[in-house]
Protein backbone atom coordinates (compact mmCIF):
# COMPACT_ATOMS: atom_id res chain seq x y z
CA UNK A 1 -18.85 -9.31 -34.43
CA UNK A 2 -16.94 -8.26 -37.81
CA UNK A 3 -15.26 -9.28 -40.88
CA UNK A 4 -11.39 -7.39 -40.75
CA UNK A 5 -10.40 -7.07 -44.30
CA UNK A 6 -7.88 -5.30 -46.13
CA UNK A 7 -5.58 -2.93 -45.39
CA UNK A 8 -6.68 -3.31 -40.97
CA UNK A 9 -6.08 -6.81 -41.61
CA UNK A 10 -2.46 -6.50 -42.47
CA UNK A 11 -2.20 -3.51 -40.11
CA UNK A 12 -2.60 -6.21 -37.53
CA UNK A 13 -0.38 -8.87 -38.85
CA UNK A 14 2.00 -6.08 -39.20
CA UNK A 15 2.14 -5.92 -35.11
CA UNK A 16 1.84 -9.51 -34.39
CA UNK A 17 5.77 -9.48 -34.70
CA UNK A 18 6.21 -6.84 -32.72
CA UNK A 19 4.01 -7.87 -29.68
CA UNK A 20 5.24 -11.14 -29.18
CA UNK A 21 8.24 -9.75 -27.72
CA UNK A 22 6.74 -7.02 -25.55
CA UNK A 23 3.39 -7.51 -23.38
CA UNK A 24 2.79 -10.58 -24.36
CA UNK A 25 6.23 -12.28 -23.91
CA UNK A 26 5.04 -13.86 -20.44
CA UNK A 27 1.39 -15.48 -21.71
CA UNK A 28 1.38 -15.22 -25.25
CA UNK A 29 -2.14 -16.14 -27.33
CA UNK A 30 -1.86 -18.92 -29.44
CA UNK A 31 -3.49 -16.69 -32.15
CA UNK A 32 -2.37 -12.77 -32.41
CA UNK A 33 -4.86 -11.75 -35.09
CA UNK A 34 -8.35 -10.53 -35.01
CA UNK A 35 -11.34 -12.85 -34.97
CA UNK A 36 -12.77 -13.94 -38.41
CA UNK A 37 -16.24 -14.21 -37.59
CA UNK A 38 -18.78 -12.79 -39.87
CA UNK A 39 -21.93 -13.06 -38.07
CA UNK A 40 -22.86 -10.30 -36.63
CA UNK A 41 -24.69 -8.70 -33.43
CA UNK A 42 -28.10 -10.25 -32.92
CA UNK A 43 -31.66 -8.11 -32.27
CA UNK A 44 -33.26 -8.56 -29.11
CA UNK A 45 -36.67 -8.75 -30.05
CA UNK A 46 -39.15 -6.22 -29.43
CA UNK A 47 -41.31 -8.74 -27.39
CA UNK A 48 -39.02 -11.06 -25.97
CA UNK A 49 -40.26 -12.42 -22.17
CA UNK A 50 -37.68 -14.04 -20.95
CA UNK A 51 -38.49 -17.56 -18.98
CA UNK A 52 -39.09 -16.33 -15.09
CA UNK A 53 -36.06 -18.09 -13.08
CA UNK A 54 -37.19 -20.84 -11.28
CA UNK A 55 -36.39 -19.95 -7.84
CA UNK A 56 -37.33 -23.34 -6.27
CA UNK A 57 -34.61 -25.10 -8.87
CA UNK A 58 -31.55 -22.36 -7.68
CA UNK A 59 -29.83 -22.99 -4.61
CA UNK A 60 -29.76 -20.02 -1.88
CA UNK A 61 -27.59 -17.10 -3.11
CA UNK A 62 -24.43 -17.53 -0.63
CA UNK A 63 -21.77 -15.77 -2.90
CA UNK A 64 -19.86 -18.18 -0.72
CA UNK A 65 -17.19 -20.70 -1.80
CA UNK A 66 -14.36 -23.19 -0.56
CA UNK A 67 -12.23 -23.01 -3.98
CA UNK A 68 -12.17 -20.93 -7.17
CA UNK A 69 -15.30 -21.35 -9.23
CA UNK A 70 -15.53 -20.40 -13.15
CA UNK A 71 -19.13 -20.25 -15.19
CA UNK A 72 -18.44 -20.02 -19.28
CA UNK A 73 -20.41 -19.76 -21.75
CA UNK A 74 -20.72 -20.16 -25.60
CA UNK A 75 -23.32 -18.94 -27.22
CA UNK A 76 -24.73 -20.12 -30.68
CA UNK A 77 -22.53 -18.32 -32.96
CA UNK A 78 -23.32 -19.88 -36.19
CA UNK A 79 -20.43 -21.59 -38.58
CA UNK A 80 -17.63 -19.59 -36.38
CA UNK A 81 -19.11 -21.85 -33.26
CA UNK A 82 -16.11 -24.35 -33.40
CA UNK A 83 -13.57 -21.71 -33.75
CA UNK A 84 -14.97 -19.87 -30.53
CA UNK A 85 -15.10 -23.33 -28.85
CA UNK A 86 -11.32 -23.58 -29.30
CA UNK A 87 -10.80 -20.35 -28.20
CA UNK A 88 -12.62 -20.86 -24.74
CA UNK A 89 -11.43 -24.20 -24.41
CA UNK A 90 -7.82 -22.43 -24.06
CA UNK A 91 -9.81 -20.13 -21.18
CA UNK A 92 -10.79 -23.53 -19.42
CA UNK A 93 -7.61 -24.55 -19.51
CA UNK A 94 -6.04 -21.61 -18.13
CA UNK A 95 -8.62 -21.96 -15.21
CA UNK A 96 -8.07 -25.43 -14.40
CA UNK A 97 -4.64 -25.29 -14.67
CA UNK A 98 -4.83 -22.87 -11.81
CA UNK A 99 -6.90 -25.50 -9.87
CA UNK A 100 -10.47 -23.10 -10.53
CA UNK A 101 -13.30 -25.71 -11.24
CA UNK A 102 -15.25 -24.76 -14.30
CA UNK A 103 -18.54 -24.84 -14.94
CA UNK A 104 -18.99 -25.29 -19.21
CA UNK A 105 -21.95 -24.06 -21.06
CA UNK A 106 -21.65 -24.80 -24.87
CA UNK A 107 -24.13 -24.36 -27.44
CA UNK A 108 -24.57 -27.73 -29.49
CA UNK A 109 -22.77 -29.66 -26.21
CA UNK A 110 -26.20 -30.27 -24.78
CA UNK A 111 -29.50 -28.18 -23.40
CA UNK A 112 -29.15 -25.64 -21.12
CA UNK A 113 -31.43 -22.53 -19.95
CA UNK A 114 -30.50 -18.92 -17.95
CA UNK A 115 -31.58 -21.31 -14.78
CA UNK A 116 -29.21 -23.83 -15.16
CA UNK A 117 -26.04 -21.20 -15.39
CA UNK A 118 -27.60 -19.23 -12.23
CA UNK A 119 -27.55 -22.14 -10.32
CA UNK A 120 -23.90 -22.97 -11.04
CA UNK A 121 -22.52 -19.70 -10.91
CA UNK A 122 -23.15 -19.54 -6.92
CA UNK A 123 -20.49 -18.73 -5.27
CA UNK A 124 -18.15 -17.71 -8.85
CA UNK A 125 -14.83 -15.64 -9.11
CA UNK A 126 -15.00 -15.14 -12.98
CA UNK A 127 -18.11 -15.07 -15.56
CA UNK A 128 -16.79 -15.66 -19.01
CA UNK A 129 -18.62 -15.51 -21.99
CA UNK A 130 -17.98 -15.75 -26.14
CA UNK A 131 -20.95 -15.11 -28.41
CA UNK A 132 -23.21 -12.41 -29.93
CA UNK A 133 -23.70 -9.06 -28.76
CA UNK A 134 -27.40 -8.23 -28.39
CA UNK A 135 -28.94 -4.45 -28.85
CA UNK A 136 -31.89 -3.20 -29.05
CA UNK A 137 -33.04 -0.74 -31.84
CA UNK A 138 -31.13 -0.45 -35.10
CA UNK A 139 -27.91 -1.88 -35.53
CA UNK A 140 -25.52 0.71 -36.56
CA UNK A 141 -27.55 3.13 -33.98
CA UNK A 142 -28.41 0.88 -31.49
CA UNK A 143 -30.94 2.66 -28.67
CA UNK A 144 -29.49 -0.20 -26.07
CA UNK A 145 -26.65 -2.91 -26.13
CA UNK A 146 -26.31 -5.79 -23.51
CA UNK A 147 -26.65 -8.99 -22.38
CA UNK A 148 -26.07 -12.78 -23.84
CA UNK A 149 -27.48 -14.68 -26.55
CA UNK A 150 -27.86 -18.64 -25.91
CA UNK A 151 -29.16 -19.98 -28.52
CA UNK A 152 -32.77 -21.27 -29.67
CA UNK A 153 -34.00 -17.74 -29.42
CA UNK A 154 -33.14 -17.73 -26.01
CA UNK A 155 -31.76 -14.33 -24.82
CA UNK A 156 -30.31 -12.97 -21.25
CA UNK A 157 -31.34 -9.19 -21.24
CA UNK A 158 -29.04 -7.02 -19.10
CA UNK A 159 -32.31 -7.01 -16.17
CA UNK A 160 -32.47 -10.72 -16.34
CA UNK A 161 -28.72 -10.61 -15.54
CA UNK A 162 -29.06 -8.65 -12.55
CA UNK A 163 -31.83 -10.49 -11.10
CA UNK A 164 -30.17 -13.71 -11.63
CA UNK A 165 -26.54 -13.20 -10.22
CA UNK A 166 -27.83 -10.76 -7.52
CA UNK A 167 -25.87 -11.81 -4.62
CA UNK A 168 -24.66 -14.40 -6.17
CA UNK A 169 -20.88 -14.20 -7.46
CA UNK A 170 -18.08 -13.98 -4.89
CA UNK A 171 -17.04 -10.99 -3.87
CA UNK A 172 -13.64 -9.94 -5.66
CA UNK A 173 -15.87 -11.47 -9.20
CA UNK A 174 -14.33 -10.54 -12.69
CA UNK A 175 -16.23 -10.60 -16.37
CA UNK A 176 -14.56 -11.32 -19.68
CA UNK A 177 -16.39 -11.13 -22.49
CA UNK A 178 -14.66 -12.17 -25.72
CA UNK A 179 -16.01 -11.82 -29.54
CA UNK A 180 -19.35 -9.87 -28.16
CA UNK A 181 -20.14 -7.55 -30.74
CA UNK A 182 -20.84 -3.82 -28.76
CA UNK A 183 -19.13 -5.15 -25.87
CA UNK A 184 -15.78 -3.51 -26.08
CA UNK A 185 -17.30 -0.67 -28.22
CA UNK A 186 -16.12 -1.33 -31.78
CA UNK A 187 -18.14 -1.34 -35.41
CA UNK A 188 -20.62 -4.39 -36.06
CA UNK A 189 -22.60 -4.22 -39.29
CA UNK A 190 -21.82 -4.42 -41.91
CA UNK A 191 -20.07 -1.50 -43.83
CA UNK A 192 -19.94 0.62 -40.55
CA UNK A 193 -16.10 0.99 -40.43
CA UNK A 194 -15.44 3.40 -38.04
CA UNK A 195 -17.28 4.21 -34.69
CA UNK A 196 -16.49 7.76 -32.88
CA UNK A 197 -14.58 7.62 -29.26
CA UNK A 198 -18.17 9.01 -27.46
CA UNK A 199 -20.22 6.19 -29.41
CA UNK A 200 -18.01 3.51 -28.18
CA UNK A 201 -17.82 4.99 -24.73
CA UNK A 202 -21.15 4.42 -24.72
CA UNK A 203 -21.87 1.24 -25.94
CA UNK A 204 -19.35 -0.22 -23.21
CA UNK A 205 -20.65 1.42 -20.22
CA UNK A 206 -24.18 -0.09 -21.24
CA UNK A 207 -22.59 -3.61 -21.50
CA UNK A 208 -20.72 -3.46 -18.28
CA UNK A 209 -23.81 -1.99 -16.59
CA UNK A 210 -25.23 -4.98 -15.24
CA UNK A 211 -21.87 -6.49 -13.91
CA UNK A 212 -20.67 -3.33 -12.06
CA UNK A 213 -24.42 -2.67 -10.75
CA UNK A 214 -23.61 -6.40 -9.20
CA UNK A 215 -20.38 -5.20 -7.60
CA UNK A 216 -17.73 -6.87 -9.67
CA UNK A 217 -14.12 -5.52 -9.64
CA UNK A 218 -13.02 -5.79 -13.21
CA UNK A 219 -15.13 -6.09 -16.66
CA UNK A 220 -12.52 -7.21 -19.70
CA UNK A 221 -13.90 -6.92 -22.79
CA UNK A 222 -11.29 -8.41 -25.55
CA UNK A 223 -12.21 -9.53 -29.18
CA UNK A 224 -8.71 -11.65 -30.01
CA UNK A 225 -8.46 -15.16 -29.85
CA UNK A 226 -6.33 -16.19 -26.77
CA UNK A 227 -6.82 -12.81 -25.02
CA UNK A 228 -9.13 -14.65 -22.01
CA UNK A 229 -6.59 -17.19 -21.26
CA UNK A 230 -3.56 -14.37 -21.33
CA UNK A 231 -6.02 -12.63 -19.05
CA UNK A 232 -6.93 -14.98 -16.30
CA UNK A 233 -2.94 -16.12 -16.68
CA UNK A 234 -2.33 -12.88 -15.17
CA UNK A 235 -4.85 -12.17 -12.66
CA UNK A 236 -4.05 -15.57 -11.19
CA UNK A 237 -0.20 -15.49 -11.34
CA UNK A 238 2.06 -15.90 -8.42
CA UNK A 239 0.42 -13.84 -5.44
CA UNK A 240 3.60 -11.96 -5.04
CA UNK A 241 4.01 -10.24 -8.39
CA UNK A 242 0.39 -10.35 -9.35
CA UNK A 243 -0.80 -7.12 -11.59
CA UNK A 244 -3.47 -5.34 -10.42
CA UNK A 245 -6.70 -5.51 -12.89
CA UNK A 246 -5.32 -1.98 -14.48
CA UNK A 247 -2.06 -3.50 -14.89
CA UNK A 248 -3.20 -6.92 -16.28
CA UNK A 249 -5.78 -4.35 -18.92
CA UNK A 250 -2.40 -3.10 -20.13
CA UNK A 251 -0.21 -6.32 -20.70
CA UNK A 252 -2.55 -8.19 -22.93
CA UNK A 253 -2.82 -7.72 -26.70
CA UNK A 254 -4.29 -5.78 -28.41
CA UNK A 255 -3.13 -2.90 -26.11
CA UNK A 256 -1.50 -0.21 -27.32
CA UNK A 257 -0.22 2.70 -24.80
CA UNK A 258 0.01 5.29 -27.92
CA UNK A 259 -4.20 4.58 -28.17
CA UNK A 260 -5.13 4.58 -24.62
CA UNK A 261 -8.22 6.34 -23.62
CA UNK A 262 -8.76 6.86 -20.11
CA UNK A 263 -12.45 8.10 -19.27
CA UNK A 264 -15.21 8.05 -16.58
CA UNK A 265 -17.70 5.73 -15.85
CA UNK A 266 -20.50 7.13 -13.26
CA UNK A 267 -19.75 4.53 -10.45
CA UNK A 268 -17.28 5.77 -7.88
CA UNK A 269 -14.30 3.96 -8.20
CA UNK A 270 -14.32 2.77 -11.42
CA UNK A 271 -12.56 4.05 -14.53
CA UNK A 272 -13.32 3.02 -17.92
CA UNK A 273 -10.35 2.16 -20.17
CA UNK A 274 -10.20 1.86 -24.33
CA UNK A 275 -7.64 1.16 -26.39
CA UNK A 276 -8.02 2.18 -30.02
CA UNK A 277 -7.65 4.34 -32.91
CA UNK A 278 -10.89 6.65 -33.43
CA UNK A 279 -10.36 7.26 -36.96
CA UNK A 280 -9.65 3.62 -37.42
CA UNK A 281 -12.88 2.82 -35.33
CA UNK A 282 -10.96 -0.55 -34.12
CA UNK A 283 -12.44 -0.70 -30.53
CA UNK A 284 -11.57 -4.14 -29.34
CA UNK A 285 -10.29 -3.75 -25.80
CA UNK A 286 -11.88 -2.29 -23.19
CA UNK A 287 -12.03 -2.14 -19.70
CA UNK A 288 -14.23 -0.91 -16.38
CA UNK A 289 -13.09 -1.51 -13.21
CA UNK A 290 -11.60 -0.22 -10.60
CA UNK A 291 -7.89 -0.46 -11.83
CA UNK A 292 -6.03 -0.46 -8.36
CA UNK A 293 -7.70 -3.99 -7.36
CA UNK A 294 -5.56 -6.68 -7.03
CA UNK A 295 -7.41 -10.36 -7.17
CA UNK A 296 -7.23 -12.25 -3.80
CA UNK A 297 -9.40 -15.08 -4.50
CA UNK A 298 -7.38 -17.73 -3.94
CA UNK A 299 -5.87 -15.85 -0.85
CA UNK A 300 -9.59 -15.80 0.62
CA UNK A 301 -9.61 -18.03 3.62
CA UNK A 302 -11.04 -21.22 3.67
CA UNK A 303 -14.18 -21.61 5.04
CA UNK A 304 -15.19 -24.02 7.94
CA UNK A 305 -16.70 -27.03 7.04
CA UNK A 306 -18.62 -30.04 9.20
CA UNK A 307 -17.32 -33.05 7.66
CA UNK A 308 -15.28 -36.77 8.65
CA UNK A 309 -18.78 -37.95 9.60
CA UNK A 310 -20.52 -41.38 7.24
CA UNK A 311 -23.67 -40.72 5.58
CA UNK A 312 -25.04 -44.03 7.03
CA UNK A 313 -24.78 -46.24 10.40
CA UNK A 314 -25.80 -49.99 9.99
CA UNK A 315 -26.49 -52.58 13.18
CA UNK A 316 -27.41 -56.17 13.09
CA UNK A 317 -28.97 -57.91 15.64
CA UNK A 318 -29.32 -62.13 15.51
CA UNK A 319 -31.61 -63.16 17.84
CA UNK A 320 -30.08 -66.97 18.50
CA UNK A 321 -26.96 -65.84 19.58
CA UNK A 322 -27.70 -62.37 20.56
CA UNK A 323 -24.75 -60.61 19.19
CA UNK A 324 -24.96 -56.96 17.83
CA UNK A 325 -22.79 -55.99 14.91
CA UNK A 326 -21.73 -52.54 14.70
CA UNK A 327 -22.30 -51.50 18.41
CA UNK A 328 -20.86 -48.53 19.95
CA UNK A 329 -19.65 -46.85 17.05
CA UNK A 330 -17.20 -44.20 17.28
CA UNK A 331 -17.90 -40.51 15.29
CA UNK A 332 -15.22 -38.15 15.10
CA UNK A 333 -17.00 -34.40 13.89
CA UNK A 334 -14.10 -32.53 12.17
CA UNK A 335 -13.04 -29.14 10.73
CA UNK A 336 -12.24 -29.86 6.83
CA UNK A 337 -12.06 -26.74 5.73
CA UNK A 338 -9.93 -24.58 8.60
CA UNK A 339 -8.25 -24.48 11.54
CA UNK A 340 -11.24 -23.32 13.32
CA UNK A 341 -12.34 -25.17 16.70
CA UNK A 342 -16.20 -26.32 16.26
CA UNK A 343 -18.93 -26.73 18.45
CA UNK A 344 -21.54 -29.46 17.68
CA UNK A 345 -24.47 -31.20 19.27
CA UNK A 346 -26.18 -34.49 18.16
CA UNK A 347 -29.78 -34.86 18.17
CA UNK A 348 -31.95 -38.46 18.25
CA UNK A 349 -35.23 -39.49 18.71
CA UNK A 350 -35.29 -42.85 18.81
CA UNK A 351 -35.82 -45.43 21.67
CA UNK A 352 -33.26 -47.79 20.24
CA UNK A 353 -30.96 -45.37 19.92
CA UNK A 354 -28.04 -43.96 21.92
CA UNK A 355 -25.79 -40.96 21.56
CA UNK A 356 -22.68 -40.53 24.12
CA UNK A 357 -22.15 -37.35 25.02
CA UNK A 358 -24.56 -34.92 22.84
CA UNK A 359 -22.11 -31.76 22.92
CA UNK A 360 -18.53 -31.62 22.20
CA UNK A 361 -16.27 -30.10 19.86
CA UNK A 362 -14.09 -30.89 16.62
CA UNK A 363 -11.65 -34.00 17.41
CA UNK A 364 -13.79 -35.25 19.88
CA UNK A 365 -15.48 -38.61 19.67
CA UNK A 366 -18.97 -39.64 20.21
CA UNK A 367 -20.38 -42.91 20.30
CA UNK A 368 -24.00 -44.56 18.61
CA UNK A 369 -25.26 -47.59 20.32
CA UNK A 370 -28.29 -49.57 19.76
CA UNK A 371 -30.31 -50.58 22.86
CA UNK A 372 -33.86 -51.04 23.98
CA UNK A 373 -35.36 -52.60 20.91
CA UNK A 374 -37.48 -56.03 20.73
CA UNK A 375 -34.79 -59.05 20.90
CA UNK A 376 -37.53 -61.39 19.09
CA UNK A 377 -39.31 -59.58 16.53
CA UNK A 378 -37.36 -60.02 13.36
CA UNK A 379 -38.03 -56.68 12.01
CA UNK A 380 -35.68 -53.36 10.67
CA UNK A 381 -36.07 -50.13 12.58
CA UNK A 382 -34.71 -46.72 10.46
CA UNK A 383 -34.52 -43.32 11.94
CA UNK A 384 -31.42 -40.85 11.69
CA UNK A 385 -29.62 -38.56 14.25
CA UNK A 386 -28.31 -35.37 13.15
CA UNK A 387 -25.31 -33.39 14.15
CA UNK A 388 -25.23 -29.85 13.88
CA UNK A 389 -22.39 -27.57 14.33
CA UNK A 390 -23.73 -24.39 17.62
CA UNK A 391 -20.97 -22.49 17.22
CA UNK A 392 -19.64 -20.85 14.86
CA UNK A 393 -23.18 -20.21 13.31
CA UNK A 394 -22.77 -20.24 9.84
CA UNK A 395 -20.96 -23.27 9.07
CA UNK A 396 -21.03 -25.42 5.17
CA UNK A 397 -22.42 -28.75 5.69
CA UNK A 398 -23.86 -27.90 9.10
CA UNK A 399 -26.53 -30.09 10.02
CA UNK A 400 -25.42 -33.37 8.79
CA UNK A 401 -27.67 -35.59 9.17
CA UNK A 402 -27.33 -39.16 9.53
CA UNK A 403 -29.06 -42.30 8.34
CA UNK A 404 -29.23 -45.45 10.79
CA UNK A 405 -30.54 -48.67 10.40
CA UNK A 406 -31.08 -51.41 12.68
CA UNK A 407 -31.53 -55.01 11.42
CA UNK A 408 -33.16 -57.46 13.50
CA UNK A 409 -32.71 -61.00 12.03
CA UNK A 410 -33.37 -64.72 12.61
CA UNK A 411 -30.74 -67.10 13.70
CA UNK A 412 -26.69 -66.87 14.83
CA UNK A 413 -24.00 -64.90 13.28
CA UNK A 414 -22.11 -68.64 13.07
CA UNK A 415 -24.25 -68.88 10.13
CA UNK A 416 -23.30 -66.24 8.00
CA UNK A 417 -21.64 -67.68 5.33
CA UNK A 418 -18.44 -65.51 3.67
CA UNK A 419 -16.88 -66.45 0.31
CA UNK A 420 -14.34 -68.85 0.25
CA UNK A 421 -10.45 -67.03 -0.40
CA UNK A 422 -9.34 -68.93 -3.50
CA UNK A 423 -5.48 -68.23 -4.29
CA UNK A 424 -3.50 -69.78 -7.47
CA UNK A 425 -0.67 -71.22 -6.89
């Protein structure tokens, strides 16, 4: 990240005017001028070993999900760290207010490691992230660029990235990285003013490496406050006039049409997209993705899912007057999440336990009884029967198991005694 000073400074202001009545008219940022944030990139150290993901805390890699999911992260940032808060707080906001749940992760707002954001970005549509840009080497000549910084020394290498979201994110995924320093190519120490077109070609290709190696469809990188809400504004506007990700590159500030660069990026498919002056060096907008790609995410169908079942079944036997509480229970199996007809069986084990009929399919009833168990013995019996959908096979919250008890208990149920109704009058 860089101090803007002087005459680029007002350069910008200039165009703020300008802009708010042409690409930004629809979503505009609630701040149209460039990021004052003075600290700068951050050095991956030499020696750094990442902590090894804890495979046993993550849940399986699915890539599968019944809603729109969001990861973000804010990385320790220094004195700027509030001001970068705000500006991904507006991003949150943007993604709730399209009904995507949001997973935060804000340095200072508690601890957090690389396993903790793995394990809640199963499943994700978008991966956004404000903080430093890490490289490798010297800074105005880096050898490498890529990856997050956390915090507390704690760094997410472009390999650990890969390894961690492997499989992971949803298909039709998008990145946004905002305020990265190398990510969308431009200068970063400090009196570097002006970075060649080939330079910051390459710096963004090695920061979107990771992302498009994991299949994503679009990587925005955009260093003005606002420009991650305006983006995910677009890509999840009204289905029928939705921009494609090229389209939605080109509608958000700072983009300029007169300092479009169009060049290659070695993955089939995808272009790579500046916008920028060269001999101005003020690369902060860029693009790779494969520009015709429209987001469906919230057209993706919904996924079956077992559910309408309890997690528990209770019976109560009293042995004077020999009345059971809670017998033959009714369980209806259902579809939440589609249309889709299941097929489900019931398992049990137990000898006081009885399940009427073992197959059937969604809508249809089956009934839990208790029977066979010792009428004197005061005594509770525990045991569960599960239900698990046959067909289809792959099926969210398929087996469901559940938990039964059976109370055996001394004396009538005359002598249960219930709290008096007490009314004011």
């Amino acid at each position: 990240m860089r101090i803007y000073r002087g005459t680029r400074l007002f350069w910008i202001a200039a165009c703020v005017g300008v802009l708010l009545f042409t690409s930004l008219l629809k979503y505009p940022v609630y701040a149209q001028t460039p990021p004052p944030i003075a600290a700068g990139a951050i050095q991956l150290p030499d020696d750094y070993q990442p902590a090894p993901l804890d495979l046993e805390r993550l849940p399986s890699a699915s890539a599968q999900s019944t809603g729109l999911k969001a990861v973000v992260i804010v990385g320790d940032i220094g004195e700027y760290l509030p001001d970068v808060k705000t500006d991904m707080d507006s991003a949150v906001a943007a993604l709730e207010a399209h009904g995507v749940t949001v997973a935060k992760f804000y340095y200072g707002d508690g601890e957090f490691s690389w396993n903790d954001i793995v394990a809640a970005a199963d499943g994700i549509h978008f991966l956004l992230y404000m903080g430093h840009g890490v490289f490798n080497g010297n800074c105005k000549t880096p050898a490498s660029v890529g990856g997050f910084y956390l915090g507390d020394n704690k760094f997410v290498p472009p390999g650990l990235i890969r390894s961690g979201l492997k499989d992971r994110m949803a298909a039709d995924s998008i990145i946004i990285l905002s305020h990265a320093c190398y990510a969308a190519g431009g200068p970063t120490c400090g009196d570097q003013k002006t970075i060649s077109l080939e330079e910051s070609e390459r710096r963004v290709k090695q920061y979107a490496s990771p992302f498009i190696d994991l299949g994503i469809q679009a990587y925005y990188a955009n260093n003005y406050y606002g420009s991650s809400a305006a983006i995910i504004n677009y890509m999840l506007d009204d289905p029928t006039t939705r921009q494609n990700v090229g389209g939605i590159f080109r509608s958000v500030y700072p983009y300029r049409e007169s300092e479009f660069h169009d060049l290659s990026y070695p993955e089939e498919g995808y272009d790579l997209w500046l916008s920028g002056v060269p001999e101005d060096g003020a690369w902060d907008d860029a693009f790779v993705g494969i520009p015709e790609y429209t987001f469906a995410g919230d057209s993706v169908p919904a996924v079956a899912q077992l559910g309408g079942l309890p997690d528990t079944l209770t019976f109560t036997y009293y042995t004077e007057s020999g009345l059971l509480i809670g017998a033959n229970q009714q369980l209806i199996p259902l579809n939440t999440g589609n249309d889709e007809t299941l097929q489900w069986e019931v398992t049990e084990q137990s000898p006081w336990l009885t399940v009427s009929p073992l197959q059937g399919t969604t809508s249809q009833a089956f009934t839990v009884n208790s029977e066979g168990f010792s009428t004197t013995q005061v005594i509770t019996y525990t045991d569960r029967i599960t239900v698990t959908v046959t067909s289809p096979s792959t099926v969210e919250g398929s087996p469901y198991p559940i938990n039964v008890t059976l109370r055996v208990v001394a004396g009538s149920h005359y002598q249960v005694m219930l709290p008096a109704v007490m009314r004011g009058y």
